[in-house]
PDB file of N, CA and C in Angstrom:
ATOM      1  N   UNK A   1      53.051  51.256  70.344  1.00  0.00           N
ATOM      2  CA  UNK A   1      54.338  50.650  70.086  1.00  0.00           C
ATOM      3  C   UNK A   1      55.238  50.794  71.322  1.00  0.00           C
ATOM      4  N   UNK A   2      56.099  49.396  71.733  1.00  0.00           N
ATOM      5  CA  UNK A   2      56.415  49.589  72.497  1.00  0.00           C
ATOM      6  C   UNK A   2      57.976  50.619  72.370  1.00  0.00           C
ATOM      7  N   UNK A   3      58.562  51.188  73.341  1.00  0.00           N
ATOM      8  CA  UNK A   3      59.966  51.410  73.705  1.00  0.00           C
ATOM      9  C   UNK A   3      60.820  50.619  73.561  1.00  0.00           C
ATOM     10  N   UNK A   4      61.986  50.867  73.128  1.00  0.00           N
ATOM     11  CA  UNK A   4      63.416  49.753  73.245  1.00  0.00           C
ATOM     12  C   UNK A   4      63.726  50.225  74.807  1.00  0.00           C
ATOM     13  N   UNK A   5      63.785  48.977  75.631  1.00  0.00           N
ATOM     14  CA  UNK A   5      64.718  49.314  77.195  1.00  0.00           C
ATOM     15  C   UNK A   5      65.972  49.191  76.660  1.00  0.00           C
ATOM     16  N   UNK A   6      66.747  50.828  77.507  1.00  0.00           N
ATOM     17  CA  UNK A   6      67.876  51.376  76.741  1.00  0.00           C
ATOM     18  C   UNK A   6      68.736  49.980  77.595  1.00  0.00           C
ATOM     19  N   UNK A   7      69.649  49.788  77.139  1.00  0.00           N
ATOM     20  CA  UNK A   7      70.546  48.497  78.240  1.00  0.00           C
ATOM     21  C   UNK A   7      71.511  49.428  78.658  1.00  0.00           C
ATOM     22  N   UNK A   8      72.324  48.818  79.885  1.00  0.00           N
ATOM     23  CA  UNK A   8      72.770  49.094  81.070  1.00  0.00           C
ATOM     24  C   UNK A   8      74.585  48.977  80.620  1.00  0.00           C
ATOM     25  N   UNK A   9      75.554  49.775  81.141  1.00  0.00           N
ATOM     26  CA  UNK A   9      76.823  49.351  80.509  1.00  0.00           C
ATOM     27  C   UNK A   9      77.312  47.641  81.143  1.00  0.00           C
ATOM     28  N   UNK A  10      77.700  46.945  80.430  1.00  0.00           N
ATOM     29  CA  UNK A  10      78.467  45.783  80.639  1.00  0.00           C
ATOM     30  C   UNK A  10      79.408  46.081  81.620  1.00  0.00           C
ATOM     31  N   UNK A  11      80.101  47.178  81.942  1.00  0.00           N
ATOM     32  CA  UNK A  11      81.162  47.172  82.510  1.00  0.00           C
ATOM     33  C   UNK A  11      80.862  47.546  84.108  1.00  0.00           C
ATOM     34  N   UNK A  12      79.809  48.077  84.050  1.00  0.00           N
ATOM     35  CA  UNK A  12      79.136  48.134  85.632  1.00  0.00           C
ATOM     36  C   UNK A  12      78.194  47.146  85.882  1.00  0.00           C
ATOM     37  N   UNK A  13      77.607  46.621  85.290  1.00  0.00           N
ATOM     38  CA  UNK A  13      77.102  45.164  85.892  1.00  0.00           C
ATOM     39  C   UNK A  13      78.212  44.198  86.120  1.00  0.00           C
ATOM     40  N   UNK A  14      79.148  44.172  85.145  1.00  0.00           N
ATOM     41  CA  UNK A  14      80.568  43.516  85.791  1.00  0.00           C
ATOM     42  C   UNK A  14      81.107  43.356  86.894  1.00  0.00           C
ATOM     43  N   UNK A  15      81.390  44.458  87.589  1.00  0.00           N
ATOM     44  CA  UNK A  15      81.859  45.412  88.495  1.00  0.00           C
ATOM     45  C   UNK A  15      80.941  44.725  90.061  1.00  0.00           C
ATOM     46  N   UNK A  16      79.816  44.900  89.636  1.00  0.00           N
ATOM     47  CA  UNK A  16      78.681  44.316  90.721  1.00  0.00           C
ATOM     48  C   UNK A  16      78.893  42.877  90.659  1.00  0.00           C
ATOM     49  N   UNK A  17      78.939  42.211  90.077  1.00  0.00           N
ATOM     50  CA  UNK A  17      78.487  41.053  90.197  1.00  0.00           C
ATOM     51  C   UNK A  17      80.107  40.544  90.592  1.00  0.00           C
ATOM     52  N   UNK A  18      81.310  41.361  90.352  1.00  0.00           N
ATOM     53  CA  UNK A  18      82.584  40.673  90.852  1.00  0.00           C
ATOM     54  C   UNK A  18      82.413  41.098  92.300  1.00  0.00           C
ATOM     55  N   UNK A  19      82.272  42.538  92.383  1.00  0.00           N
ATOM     56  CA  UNK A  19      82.128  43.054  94.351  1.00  0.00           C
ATOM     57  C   UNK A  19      80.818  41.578  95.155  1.00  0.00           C
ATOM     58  N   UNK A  20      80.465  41.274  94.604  1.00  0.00           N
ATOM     59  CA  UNK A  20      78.967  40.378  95.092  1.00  0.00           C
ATOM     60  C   UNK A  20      80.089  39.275  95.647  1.00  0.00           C
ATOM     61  N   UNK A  21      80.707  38.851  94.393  1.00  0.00           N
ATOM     62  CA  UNK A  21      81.720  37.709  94.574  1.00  0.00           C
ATOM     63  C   UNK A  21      82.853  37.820  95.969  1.00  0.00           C
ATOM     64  N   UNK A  22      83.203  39.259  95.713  1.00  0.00           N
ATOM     65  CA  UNK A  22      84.804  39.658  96.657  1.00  0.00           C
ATOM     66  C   UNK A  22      84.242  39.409  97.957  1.00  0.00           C
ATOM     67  N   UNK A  23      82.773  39.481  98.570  1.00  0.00           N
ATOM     68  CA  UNK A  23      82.544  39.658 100.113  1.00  0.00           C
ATOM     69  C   UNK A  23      82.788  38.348 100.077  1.00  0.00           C
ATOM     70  N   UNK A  24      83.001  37.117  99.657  1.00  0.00           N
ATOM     71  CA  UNK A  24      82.840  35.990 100.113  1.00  0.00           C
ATOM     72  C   UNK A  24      84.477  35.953 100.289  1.00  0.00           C
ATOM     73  N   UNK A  25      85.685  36.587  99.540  1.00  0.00           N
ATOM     74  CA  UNK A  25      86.854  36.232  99.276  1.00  0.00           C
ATOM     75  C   UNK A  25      87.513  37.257  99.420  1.00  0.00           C
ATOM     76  N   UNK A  26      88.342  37.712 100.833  1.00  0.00           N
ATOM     77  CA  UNK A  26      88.682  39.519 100.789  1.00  0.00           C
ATOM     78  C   UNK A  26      89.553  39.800  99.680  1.00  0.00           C
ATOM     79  N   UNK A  27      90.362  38.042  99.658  1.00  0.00           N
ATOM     80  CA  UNK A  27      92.374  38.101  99.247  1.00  0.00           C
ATOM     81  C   UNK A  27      91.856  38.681  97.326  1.00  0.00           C
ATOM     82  N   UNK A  28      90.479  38.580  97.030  1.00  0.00           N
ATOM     83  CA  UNK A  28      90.456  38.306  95.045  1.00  0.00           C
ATOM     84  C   UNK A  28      89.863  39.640  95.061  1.00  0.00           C
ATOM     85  N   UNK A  29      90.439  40.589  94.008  1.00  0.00           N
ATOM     86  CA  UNK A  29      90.106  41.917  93.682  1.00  0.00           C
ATOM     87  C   UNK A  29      88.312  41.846  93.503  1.00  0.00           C
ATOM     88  N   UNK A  30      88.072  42.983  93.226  1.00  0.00           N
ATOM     89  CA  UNK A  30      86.811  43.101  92.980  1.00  0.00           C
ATOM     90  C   UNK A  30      86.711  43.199  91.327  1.00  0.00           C
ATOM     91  N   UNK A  31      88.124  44.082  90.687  1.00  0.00           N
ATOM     92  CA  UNK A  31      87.936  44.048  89.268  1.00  0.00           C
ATOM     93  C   UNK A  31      89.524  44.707  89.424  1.00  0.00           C
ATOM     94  N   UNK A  32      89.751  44.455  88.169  1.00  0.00           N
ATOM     95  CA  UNK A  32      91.398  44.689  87.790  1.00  0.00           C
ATOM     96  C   UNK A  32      91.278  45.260  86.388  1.00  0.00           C
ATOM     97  N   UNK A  33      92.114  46.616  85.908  1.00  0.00           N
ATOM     98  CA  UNK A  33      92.698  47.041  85.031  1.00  0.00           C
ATOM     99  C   UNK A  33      94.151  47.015  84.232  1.00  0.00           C
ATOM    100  N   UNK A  34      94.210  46.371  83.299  1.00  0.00           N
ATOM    101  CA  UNK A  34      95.474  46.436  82.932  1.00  0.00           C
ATOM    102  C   UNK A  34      96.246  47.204  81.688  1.00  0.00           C
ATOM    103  N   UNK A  35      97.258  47.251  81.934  1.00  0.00           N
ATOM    104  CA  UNK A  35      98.489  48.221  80.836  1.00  0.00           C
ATOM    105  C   UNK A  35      99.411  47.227  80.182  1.00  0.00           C
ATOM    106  N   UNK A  36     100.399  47.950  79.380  1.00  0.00           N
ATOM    107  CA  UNK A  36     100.940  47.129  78.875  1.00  0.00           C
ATOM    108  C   UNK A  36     101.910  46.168  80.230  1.00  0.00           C
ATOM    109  N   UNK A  37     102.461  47.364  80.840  1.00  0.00           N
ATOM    110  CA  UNK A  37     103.504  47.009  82.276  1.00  0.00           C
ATOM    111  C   UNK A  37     103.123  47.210  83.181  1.00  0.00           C
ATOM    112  N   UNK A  38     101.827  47.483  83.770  1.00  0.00           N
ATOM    113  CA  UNK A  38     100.825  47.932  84.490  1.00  0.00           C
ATOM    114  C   UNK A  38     100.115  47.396  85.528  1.00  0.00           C
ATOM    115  N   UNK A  39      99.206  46.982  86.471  1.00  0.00           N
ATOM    116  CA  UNK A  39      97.939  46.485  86.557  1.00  0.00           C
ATOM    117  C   UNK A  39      97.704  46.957  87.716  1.00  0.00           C
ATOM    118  N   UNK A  40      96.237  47.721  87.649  1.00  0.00           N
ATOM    119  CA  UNK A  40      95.339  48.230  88.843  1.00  0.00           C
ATOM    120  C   UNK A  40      94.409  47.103  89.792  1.00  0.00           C
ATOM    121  N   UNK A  41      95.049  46.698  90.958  1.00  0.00           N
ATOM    122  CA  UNK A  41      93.377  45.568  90.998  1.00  0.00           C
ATOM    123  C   UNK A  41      92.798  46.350  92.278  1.00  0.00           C
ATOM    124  N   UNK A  42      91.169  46.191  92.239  1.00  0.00           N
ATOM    125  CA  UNK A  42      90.711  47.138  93.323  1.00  0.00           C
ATOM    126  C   UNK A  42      89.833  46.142  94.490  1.00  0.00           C
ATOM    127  N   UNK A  43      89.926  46.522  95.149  1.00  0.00           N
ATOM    128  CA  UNK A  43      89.625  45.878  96.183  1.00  0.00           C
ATOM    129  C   UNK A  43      88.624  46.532  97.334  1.00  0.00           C
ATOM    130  N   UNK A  44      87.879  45.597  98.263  1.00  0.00           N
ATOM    131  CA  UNK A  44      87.002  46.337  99.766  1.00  0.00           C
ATOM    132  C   UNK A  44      88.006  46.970 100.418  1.00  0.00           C
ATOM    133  N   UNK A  45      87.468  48.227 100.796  1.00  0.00           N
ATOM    134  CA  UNK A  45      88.462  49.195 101.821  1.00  0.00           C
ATOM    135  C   UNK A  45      88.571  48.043 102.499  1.00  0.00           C
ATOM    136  N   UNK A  46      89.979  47.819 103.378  1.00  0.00           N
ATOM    137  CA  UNK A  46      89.912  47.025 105.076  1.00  0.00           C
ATOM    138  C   UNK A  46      88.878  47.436 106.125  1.00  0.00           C
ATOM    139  N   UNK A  47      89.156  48.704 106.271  1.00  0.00           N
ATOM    140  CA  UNK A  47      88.255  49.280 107.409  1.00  0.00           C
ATOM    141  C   UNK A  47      86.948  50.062 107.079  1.00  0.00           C
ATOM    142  N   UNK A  48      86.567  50.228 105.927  1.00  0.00           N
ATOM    143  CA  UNK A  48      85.560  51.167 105.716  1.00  0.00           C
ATOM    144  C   UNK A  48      84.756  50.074 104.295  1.00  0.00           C
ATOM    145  N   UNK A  49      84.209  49.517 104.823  1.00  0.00           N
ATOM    146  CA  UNK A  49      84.029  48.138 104.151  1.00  0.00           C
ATOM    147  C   UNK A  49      82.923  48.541 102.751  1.00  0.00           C
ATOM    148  N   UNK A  50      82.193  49.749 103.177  1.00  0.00           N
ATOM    149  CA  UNK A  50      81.537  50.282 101.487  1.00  0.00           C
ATOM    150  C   UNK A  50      82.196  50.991 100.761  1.00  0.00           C
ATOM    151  N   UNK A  51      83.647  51.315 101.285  1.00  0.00           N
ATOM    152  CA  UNK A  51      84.530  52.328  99.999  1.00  0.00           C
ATOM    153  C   UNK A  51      85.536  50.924  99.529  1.00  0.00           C
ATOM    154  N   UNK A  52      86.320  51.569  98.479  1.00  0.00           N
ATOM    155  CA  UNK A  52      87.292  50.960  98.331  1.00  0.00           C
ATOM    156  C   UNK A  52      88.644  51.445  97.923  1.00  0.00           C
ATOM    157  N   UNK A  53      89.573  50.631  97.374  1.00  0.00           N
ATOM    158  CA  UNK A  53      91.183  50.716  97.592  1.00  0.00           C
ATOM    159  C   UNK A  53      91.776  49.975  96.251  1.00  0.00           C
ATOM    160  N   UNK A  54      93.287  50.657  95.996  1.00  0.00           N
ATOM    161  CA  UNK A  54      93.517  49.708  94.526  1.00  0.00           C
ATOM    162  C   UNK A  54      94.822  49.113  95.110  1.00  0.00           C
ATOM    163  N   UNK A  55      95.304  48.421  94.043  1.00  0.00           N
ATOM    164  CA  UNK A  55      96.521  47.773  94.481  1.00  0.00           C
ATOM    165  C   UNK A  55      97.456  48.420  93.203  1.00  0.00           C
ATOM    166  N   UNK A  56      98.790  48.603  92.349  1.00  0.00           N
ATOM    167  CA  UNK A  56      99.363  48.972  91.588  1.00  0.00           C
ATOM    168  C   UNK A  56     100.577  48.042  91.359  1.00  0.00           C
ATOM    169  N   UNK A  57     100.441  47.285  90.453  1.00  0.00           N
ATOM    170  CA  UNK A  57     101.394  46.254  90.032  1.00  0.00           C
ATOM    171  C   UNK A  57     102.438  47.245  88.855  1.00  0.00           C
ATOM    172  N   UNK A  58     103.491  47.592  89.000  1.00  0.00           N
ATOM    173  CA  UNK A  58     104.230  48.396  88.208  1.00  0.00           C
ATOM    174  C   UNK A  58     105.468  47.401  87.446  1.00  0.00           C
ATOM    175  N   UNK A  59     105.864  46.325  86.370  1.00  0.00           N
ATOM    176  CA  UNK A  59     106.614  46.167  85.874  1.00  0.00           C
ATOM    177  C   UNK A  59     107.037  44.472  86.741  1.00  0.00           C
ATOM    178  N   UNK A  60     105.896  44.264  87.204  1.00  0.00           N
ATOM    179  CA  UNK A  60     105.513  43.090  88.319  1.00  0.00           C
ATOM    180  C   UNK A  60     106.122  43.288  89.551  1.00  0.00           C
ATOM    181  N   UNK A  61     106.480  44.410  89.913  1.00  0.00           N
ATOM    182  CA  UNK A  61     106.709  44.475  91.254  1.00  0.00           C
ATOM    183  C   UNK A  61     105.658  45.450  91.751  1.00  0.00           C
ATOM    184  N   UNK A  62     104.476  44.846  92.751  1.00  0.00           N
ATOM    185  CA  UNK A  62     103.957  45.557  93.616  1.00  0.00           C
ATOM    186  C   UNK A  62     104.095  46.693  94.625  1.00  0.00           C
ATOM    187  N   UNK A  63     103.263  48.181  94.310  1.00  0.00           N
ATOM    188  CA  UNK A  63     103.773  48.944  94.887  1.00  0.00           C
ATOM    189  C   UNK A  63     103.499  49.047  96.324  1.00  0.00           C
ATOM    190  N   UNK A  64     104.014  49.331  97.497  1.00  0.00           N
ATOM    191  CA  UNK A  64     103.631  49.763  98.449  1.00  0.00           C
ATOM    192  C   UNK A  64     103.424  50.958  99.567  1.00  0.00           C
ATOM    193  N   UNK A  65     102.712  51.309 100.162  1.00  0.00           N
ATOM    194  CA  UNK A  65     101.771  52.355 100.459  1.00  0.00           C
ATOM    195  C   UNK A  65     103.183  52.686 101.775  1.00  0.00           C
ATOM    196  N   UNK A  66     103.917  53.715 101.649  1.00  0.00           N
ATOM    197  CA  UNK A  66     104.179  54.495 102.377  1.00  0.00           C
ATOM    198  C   UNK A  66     103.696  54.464 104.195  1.00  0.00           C
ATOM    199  N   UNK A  67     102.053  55.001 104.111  1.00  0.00           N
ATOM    200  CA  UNK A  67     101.457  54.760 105.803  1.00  0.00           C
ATOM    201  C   UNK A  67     100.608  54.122 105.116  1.00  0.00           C
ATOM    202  N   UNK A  68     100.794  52.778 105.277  1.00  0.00           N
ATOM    203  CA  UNK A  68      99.500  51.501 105.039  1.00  0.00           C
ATOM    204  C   UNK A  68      98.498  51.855 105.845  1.00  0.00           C
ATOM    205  N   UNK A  69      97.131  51.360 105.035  1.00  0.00           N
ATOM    206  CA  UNK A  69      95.950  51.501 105.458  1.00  0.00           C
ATOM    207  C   UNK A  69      95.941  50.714 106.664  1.00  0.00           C
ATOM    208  N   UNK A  70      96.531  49.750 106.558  1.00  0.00           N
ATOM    209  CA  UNK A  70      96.538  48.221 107.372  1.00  0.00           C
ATOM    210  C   UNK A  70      97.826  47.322 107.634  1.00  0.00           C
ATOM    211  N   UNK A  71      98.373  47.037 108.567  1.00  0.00           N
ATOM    212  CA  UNK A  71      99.348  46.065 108.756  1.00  0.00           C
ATOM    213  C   UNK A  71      99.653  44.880 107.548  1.00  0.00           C
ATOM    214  N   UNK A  72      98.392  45.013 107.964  1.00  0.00           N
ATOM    215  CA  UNK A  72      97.530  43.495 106.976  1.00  0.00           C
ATOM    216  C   UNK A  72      97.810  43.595 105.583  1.00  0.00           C
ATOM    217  N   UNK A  73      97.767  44.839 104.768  1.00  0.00           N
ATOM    218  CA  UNK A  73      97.735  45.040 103.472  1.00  0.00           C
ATOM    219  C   UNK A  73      97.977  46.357 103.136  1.00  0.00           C
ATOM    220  N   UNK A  74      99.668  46.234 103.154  1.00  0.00           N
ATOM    221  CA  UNK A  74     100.342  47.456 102.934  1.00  0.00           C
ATOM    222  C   UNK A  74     100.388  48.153 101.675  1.00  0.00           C
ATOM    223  N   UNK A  75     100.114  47.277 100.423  1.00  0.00           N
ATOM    224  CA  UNK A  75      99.773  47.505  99.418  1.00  0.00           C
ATOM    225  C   UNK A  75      98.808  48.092  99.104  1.00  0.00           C
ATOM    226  N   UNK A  76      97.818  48.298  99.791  1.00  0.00           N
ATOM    227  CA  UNK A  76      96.781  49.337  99.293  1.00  0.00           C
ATOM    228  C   UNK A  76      96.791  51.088  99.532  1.00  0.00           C
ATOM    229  N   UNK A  77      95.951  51.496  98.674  1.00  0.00           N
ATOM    230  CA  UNK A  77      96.386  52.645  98.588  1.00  0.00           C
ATOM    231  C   UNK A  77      94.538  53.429  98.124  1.00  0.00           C
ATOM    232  N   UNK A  78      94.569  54.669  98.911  1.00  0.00           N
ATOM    233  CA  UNK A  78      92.787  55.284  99.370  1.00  0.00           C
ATOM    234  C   UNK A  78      91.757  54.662  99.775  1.00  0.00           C
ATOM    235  N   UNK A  79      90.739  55.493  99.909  1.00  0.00           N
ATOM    236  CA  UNK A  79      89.528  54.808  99.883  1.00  0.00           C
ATOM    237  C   UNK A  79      88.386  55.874  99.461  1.00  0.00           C
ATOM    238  N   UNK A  80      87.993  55.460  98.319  1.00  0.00           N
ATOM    239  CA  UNK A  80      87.272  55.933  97.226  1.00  0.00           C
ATOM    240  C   UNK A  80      86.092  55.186  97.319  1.00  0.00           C
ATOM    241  N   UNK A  81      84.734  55.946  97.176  1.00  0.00           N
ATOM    242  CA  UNK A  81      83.233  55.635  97.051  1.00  0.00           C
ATOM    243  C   UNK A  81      82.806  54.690  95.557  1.00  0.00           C
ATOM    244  N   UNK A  82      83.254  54.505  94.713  1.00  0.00           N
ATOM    245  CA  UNK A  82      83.115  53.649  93.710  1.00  0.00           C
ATOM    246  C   UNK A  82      85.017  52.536  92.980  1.00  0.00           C
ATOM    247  N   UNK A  83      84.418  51.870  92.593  1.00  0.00           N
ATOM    248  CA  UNK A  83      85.873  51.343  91.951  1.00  0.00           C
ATOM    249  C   UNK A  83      86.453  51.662  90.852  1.00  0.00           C
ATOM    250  N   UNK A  84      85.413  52.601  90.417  1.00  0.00           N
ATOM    251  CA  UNK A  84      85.892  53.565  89.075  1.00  0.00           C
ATOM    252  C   UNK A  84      86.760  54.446  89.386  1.00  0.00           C
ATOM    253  N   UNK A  85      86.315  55.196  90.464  1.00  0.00           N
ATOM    254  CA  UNK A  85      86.776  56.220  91.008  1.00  0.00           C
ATOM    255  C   UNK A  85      88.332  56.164  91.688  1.00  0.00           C
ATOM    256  N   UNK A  86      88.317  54.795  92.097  1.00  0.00           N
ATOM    257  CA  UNK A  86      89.941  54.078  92.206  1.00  0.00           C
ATOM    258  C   UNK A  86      90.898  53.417  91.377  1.00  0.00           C
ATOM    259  N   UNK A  87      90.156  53.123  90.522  1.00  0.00           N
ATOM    260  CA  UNK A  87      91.023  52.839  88.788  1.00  0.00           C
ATOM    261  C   UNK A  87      91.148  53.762  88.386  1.00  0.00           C
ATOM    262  N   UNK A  88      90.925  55.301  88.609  1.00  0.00           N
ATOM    263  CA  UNK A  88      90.912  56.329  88.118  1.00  0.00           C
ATOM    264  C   UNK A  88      92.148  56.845  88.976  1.00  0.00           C
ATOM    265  N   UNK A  89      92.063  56.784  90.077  1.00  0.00           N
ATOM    266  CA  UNK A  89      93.194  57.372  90.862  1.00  0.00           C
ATOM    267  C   UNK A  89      94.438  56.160  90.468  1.00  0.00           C
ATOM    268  N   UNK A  90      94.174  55.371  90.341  1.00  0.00           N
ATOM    269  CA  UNK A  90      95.968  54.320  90.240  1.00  0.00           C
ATOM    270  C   UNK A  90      96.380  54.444  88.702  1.00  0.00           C
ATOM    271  N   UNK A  91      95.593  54.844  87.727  1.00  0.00           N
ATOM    272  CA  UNK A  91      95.699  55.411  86.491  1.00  0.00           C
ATOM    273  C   UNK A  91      96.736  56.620  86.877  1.00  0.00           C
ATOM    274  N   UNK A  92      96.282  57.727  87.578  1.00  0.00           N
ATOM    275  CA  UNK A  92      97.202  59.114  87.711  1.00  0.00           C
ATOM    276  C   UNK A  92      98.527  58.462  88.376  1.00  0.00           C
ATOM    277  N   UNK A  93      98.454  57.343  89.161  1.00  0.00           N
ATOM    278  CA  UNK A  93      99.919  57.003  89.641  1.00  0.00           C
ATOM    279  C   UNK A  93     100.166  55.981  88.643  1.00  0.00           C
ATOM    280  N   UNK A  94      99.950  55.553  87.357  1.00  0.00           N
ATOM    281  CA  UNK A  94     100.670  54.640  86.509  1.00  0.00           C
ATOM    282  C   UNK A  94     101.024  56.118  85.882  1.00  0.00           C
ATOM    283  N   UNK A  95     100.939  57.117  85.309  1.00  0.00           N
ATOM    284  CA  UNK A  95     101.058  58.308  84.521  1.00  0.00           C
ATOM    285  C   UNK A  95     102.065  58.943  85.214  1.00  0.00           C
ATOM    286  N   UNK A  96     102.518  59.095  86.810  1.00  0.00           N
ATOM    287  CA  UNK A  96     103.361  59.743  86.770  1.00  0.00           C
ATOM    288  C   UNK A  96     104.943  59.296  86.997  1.00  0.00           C
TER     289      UNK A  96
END
């Protein structure tokens, strides 16, 4: 008898197949989280092109990064090894 193949979460094949999309398009997130007044969108580091970076939409005004990563895109903020791991960090700055 065979095994059931366990399936894979929806939300990380998501994730891949939007980053697949973003190399063609820097300006379109890779994946976005939202709140009620909220929204995380994450994006390719600028300079470190396998990490990445979030953006923080607070009450529709976009926040901006203190020492920008980039001229280019002052709005971003770290650079974190997964995009979980950066929806996770713009989560602790919607919380405080």
């Amino acid at each position: 008898m065979d095994k059931p193949i366990p399936k894979k979460p929806v939300q990380k094949l998501e994730l891949v197949a939007q980053y697949a999309d973003s190399e063609n398009n820097q300006d379109k997130p890779i994946t976005t989280k939202e709140g009620e007044n909220w929204r995380i969108d994450i994006f390719s580091h600028p300079v470190v092109k396998s990490r990445f970076s979030y953006k923080l939409t607070i009450n529709n005004r976009v926040r901006i990064h203190p020492s920008p990563i980039s001229d280019e895109q002052p709005y971003l903020f770290g650079c974190f090894s997964s995009p979980q791991e950066a929806i996770a960090a713009g989560l602790e700055e919607v919380e405080e």
